[in-house]
Protein backbone atom coordinates (compact mmCIF):
# COMPACT_ATOMS: atom_id res chain seq x y z
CA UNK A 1 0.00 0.00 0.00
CA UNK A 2 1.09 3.91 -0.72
CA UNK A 3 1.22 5.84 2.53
CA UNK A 4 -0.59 9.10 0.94
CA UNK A 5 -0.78 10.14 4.55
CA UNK A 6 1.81 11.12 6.66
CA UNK A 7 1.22 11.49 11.11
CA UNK A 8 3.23 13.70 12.84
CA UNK A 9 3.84 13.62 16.30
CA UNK A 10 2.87 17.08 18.65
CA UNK A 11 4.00 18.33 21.86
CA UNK A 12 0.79 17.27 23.07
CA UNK A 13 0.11 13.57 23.52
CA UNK A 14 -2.91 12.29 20.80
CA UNK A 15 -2.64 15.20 19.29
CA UNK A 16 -1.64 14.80 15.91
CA UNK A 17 -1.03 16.39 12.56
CA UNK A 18 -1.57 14.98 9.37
CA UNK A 19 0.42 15.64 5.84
CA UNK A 20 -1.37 14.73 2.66
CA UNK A 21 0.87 14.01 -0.27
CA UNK A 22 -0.71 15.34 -2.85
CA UNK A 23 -0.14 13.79 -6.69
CA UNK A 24 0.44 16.36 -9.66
CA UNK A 25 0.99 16.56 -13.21
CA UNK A 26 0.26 19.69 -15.63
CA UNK A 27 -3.75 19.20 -15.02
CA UNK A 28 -3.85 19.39 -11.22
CA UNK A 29 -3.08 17.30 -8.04
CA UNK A 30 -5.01 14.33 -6.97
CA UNK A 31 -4.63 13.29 -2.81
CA UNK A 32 -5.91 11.77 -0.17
CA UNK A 33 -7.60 13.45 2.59
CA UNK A 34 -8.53 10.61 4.45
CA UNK A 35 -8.02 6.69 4.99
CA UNK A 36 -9.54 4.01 7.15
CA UNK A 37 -6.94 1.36 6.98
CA UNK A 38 -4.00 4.78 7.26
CA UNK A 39 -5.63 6.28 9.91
CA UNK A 40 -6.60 2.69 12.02
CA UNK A 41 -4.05 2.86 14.88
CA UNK A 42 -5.28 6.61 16.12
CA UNK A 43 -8.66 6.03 15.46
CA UNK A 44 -8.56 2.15 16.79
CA UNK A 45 -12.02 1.00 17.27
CA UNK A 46 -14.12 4.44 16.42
CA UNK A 47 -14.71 5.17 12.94
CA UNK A 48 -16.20 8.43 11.21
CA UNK A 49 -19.73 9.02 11.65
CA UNK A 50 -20.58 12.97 10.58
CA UNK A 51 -18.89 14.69 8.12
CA UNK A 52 -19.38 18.64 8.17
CA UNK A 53 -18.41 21.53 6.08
CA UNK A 54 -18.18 25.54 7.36
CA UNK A 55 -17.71 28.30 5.38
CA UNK A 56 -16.26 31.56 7.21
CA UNK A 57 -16.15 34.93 4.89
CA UNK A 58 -14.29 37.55 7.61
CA UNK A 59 -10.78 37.69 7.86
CA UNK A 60 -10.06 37.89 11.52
CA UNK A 61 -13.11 35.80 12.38
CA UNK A 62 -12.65 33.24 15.58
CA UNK A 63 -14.95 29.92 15.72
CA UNK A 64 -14.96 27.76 18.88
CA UNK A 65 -14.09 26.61 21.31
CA UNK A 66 -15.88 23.51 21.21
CA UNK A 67 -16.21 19.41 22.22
CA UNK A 68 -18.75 17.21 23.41
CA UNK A 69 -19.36 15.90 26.44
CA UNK A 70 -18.59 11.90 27.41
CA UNK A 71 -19.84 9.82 26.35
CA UNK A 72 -20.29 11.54 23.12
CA UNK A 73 -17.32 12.93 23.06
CA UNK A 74 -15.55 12.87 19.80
CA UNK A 75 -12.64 12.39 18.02
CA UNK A 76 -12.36 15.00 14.87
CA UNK A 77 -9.82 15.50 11.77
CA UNK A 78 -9.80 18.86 10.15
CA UNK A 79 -8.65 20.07 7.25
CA UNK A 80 -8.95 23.57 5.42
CA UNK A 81 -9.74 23.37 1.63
CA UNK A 82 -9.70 27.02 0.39
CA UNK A 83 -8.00 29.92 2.57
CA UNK A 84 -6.16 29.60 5.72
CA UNK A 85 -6.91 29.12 9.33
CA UNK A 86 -4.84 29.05 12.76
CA UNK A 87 -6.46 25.97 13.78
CA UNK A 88 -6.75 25.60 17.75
CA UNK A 89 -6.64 22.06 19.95
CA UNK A 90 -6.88 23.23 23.80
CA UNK A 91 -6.36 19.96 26.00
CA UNK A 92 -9.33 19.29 28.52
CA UNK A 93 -8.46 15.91 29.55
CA UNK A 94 -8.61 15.95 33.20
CA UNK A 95 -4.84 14.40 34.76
CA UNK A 96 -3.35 14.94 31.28
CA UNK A 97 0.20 16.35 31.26
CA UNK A 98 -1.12 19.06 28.80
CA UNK A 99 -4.00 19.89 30.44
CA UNK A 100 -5.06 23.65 29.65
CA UNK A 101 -2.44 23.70 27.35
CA UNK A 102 -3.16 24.16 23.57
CA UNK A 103 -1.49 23.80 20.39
CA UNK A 104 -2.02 25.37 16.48
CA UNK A 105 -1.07 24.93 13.42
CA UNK A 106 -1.78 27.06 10.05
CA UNK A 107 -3.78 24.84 7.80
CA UNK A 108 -5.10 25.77 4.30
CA UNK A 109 -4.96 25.04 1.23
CA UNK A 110 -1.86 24.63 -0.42
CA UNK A 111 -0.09 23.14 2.67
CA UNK A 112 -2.20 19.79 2.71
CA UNK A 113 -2.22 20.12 6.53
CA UNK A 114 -4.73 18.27 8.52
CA UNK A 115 -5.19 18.57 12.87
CA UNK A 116 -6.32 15.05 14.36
CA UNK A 117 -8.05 15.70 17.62
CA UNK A 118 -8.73 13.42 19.86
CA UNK A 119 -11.54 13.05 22.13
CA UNK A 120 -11.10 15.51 25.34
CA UNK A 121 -10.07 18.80 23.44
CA UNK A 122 -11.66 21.97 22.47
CA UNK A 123 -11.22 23.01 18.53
CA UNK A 124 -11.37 26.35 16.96
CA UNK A 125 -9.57 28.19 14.59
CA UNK A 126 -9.41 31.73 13.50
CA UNK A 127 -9.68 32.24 9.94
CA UNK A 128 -6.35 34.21 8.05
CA UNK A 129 -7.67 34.96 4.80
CA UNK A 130 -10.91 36.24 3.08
CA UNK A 131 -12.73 33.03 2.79
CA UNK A 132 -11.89 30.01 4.35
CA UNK A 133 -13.70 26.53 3.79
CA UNK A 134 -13.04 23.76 6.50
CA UNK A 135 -14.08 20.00 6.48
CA UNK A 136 -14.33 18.38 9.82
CA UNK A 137 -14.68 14.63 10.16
CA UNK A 138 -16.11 13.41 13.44
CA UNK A 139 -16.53 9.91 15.27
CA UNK A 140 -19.88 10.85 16.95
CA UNK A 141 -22.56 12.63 15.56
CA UNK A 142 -23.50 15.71 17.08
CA UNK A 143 -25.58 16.23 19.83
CA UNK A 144 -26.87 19.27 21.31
CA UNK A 145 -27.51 18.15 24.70
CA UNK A 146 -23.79 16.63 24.92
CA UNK A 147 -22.57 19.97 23.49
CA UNK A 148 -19.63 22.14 25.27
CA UNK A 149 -17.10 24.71 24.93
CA UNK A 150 -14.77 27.49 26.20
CA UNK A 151 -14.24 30.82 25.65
CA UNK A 152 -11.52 31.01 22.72
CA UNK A 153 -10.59 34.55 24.80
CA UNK A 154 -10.31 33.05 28.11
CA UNK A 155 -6.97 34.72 29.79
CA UNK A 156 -6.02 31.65 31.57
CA UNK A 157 -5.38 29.41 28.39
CA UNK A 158 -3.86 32.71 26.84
CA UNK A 159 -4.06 31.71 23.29
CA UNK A 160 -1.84 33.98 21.07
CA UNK A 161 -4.60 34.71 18.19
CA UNK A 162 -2.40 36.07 15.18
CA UNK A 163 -4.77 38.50 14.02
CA UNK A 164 -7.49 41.34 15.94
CA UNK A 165 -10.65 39.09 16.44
CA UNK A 166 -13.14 40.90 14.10
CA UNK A 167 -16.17 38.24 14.42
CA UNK A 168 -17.45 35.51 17.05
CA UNK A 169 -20.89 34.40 17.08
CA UNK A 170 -23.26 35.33 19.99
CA UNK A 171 -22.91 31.61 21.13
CA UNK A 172 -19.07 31.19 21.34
CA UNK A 173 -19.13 34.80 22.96
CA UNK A 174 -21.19 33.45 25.86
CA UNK A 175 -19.13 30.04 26.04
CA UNK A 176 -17.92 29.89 30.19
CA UNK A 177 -14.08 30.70 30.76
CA UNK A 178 -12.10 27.71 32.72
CA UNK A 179 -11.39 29.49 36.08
CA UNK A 180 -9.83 28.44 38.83
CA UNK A 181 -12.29 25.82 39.68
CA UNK A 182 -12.24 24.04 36.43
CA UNK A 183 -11.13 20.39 36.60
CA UNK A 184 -11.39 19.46 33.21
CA UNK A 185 -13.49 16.57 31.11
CA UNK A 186 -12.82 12.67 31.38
CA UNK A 187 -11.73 11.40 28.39
């Protein structure tokens, strides 16, 4: 088999990026963006059950933070297809080594960059260009009642946004903050 998919490792355990290795001649590129039988020892016995598509059209605008509770939490892969994104994983696992910590990575795309996060982190991503369109893949469908997330401008995670935030939506703006009293999620 061709590995059309490489996994790189991230300072943050389960956390994972993955490289697509795109094929081109004069007409285009042809590549993978995603593989059962490449992807089986992180995703081990869950497989994808939702796939979802967002389009964002303000430079500047933030999305997330978001998860779902246990025991739908989920695992999700995402990838940007047009534009670029600082893509966001904040670690909520409660005991992790990581825990509060977070970790991005610029996807978009020309750089055939997708973020693998496991189940027990927040995603969001703040979009770098005009228009940005992102594919998520997720191992649980969504469920409003198992639904969750934290403020992407909570002070204690401190996330280092590289642009002014120009846009959130009324329901990330009212998502809690962590405080000192937050313990985290069981993964």
């Amino acid at each position: 088999m061709s590995n059309r998919l490489d996994i790189l490792l991230t300072p943050m355990p389960g956390l994972h990026v993955m490289q697509r290795k795109p094929i081109g001649d004069s007409r285009g590129y042809f590549e993978r963006l995603f593989c059962t039988e490449e992807m089986s020892h992180l995703l081990r016995e869950r497989r994808i059950e939702q796939i979802n598509h967002s389009v964002t059209t303000t430079r500047g605008a933030v999305r997330g933070l978001h998860f779902q509770f246990p025991p739908h939490a989920e695992t999700k892969i995402v990838m940007c297809l047009q534009g670029k994104v600082f893509d966001v994983a904040v670690d909520l696992r409660r005991g992790s080594p990581s825990f509060l910590g977070w970790h991005a990575e610029v996807l978009s795309g020309g750089n055939h960059r997708a973020l693998f996060i496991p189940e027990g982190f927040a995603h969001g991503f703040q979009v770098l260009s005009d228009r940005c369109e992102m594919l998520y893949l997720h191992t649980a469908p969504y469920r409003p009642d198992a639904e969750g997330g934290i403020d992407a401008l909570d002070p204690t995670l401190n996330i280092r946004w590289p642009l002014p935030v120009t846009e959130r939506s009324a329901r990330d703006v009212g998502l809690p903050r962590t405080g000192p009293d937050f313990k985290g999620i069981a993964a």
